[in-house]
N, C-alpha and C. Protein backbone atom coordinates (compact mmCIF):
# COMPACT_ATOMS: atom_id res chain seq x y z
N UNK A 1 0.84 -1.18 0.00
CA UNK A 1 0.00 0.00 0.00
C UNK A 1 0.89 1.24 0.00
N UNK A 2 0.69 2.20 -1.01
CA UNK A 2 1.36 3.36 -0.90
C UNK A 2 1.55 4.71 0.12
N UNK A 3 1.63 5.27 0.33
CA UNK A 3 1.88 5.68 1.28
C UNK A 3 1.74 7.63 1.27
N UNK A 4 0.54 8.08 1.18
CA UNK A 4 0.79 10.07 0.71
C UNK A 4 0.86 10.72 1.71
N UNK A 5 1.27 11.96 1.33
CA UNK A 5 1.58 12.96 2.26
C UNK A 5 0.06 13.53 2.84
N UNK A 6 -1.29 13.15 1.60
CA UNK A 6 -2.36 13.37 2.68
C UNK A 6 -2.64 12.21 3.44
N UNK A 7 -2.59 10.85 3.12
CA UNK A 7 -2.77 9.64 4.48
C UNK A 7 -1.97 10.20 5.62
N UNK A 8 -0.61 10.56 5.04
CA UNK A 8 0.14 11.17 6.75
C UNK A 8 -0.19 12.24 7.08
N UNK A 9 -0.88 13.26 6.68
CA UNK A 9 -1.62 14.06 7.39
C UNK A 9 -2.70 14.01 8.22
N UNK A 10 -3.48 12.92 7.64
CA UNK A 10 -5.17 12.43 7.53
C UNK A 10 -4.08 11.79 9.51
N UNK A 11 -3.47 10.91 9.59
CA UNK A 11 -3.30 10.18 10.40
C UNK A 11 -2.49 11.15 11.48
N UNK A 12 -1.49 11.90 11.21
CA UNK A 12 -1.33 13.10 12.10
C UNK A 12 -2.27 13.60 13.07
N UNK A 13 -3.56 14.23 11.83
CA UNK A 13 -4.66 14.57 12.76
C UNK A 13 -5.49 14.25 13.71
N UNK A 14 -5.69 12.75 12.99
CA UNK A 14 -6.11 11.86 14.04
C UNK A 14 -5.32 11.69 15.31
N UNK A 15 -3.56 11.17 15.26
CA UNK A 15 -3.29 11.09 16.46
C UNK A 15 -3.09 12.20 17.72
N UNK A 16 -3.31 13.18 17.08
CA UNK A 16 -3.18 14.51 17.68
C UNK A 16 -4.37 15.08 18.22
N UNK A 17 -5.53 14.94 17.86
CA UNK A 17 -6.59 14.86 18.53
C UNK A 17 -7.14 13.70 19.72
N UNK A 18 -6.42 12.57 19.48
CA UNK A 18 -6.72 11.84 20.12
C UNK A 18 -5.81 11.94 21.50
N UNK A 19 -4.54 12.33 21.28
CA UNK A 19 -3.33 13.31 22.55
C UNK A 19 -4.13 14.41 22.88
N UNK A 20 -5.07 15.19 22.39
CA UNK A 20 -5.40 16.59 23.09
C UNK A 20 -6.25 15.59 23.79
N UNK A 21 -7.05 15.17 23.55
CA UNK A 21 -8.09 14.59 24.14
C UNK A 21 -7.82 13.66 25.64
N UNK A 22 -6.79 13.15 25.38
CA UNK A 22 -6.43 12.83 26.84
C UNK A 22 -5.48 13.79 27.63
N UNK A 23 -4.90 14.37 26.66
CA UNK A 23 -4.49 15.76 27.93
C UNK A 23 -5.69 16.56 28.46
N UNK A 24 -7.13 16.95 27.99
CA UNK A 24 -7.65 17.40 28.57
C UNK A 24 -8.13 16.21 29.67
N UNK A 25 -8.74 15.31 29.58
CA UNK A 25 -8.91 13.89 30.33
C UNK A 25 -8.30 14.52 31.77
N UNK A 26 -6.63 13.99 31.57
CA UNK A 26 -5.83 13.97 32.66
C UNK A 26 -5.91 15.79 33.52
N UNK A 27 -5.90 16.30 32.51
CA UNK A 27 -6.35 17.67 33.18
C UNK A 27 -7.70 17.82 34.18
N UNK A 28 -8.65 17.32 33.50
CA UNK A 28 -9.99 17.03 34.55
C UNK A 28 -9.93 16.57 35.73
N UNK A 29 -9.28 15.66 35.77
CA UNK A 29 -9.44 14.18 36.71
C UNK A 29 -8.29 14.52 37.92
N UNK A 30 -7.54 15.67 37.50
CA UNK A 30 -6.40 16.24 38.68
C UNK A 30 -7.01 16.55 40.26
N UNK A 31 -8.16 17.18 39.47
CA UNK A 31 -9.22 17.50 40.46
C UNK A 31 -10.47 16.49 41.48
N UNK A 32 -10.22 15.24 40.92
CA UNK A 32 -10.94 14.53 41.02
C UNK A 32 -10.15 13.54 42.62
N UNK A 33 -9.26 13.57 42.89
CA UNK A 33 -8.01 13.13 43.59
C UNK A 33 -7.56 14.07 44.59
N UNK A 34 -7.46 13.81 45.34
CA UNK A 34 -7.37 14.46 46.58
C UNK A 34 -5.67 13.72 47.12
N UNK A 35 -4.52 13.74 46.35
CA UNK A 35 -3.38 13.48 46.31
C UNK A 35 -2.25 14.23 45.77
N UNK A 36 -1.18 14.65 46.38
CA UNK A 36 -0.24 15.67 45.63
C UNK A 36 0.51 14.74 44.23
N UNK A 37 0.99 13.73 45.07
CA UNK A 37 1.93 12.64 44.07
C UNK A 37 0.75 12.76 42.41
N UNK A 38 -0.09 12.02 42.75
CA UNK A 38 -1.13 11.99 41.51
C UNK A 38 -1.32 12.84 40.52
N UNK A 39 -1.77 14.17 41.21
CA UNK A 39 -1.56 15.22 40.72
C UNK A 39 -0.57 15.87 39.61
N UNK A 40 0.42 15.21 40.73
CA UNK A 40 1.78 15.68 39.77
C UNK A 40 2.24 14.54 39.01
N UNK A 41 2.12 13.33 38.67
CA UNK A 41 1.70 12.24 37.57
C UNK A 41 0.81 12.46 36.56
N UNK A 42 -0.45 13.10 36.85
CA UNK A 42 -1.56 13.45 35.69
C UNK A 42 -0.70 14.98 34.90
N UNK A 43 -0.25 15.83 35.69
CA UNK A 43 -0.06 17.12 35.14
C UNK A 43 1.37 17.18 34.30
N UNK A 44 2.06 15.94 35.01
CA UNK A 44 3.52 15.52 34.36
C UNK A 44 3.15 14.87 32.79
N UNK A 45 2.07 13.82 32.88
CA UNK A 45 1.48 13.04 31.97
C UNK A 45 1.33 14.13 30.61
N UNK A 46 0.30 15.29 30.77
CA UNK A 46 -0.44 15.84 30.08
C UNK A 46 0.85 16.92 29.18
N UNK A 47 1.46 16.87 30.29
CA UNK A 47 2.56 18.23 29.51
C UNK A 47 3.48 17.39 28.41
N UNK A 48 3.98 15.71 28.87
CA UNK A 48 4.44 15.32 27.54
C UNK A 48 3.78 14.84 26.76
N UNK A 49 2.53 14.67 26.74
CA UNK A 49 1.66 14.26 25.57
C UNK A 49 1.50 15.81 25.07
N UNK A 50 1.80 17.19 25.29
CA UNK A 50 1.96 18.43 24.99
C UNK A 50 3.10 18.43 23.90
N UNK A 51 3.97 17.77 24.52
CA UNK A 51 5.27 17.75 23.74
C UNK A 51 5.01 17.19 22.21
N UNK A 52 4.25 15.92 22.50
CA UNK A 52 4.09 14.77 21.34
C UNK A 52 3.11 15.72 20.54
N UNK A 53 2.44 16.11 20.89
CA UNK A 53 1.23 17.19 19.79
C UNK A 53 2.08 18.12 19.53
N UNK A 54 2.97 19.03 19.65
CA UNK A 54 3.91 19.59 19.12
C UNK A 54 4.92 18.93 18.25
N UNK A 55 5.77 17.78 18.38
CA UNK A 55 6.29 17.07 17.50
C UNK A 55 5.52 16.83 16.43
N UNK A 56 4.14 16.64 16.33
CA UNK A 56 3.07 16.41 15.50
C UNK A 56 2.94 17.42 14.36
N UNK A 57 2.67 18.55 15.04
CA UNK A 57 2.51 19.87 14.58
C UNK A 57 3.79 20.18 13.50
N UNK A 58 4.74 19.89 14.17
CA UNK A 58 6.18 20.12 13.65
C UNK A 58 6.47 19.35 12.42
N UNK A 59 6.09 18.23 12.22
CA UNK A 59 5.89 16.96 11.30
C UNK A 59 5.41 17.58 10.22
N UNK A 60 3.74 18.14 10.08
CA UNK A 60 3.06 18.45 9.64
C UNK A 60 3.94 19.49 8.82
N UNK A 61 4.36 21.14 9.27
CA UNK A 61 4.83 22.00 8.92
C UNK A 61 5.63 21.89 8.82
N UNK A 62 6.69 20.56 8.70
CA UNK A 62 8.22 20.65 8.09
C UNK A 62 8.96 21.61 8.69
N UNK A 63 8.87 21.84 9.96
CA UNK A 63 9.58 22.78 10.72
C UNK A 63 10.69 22.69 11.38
N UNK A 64 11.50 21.39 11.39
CA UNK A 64 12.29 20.86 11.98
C UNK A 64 13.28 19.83 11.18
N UNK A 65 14.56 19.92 11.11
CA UNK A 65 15.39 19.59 10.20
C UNK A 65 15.14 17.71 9.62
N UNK A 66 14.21 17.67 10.86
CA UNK A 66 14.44 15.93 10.67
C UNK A 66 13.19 15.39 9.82
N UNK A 67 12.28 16.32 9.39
CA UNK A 67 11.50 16.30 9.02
C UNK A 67 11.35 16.27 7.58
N UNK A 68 12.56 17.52 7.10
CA UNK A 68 12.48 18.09 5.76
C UNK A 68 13.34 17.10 4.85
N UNK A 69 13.82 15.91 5.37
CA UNK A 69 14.53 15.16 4.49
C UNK A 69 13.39 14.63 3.20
């Protein structure tokens, strides 16, 4: 199966919505817990799935040297 630059977009989007979607998740549920440790596991969680939707982003816009090969 071949392989386009819109399937890897089409699939970008998808996985990147599906990362916002549990960063907001873990964002909710901070509140839900009455624990510091946890807290700071869910909020640790959410900021590198932050990262990964930015790598995403970056993918997308060829913004990054490793990208533009």
């Amino acid at each position: 199966m071949a392989h386009t630059d819109a399937n890897a977009t089409h699939h970008t989007q998808k996985m990147k919505g599906e990362l916002n979607a549990l960063i907001v998740h873990l964002r909710e549920d901070i509140d839900k817990v009455d624990d510091p440790q946890f807290k700071a596991m869910f909020e640790t969680s959410a900021e590198v799935l932050g990262g990964l939707v930015k790598a995403f982003t970056h993918y997308k816009q060829k913004s990054e040297a490793a990208w533009k090969a």
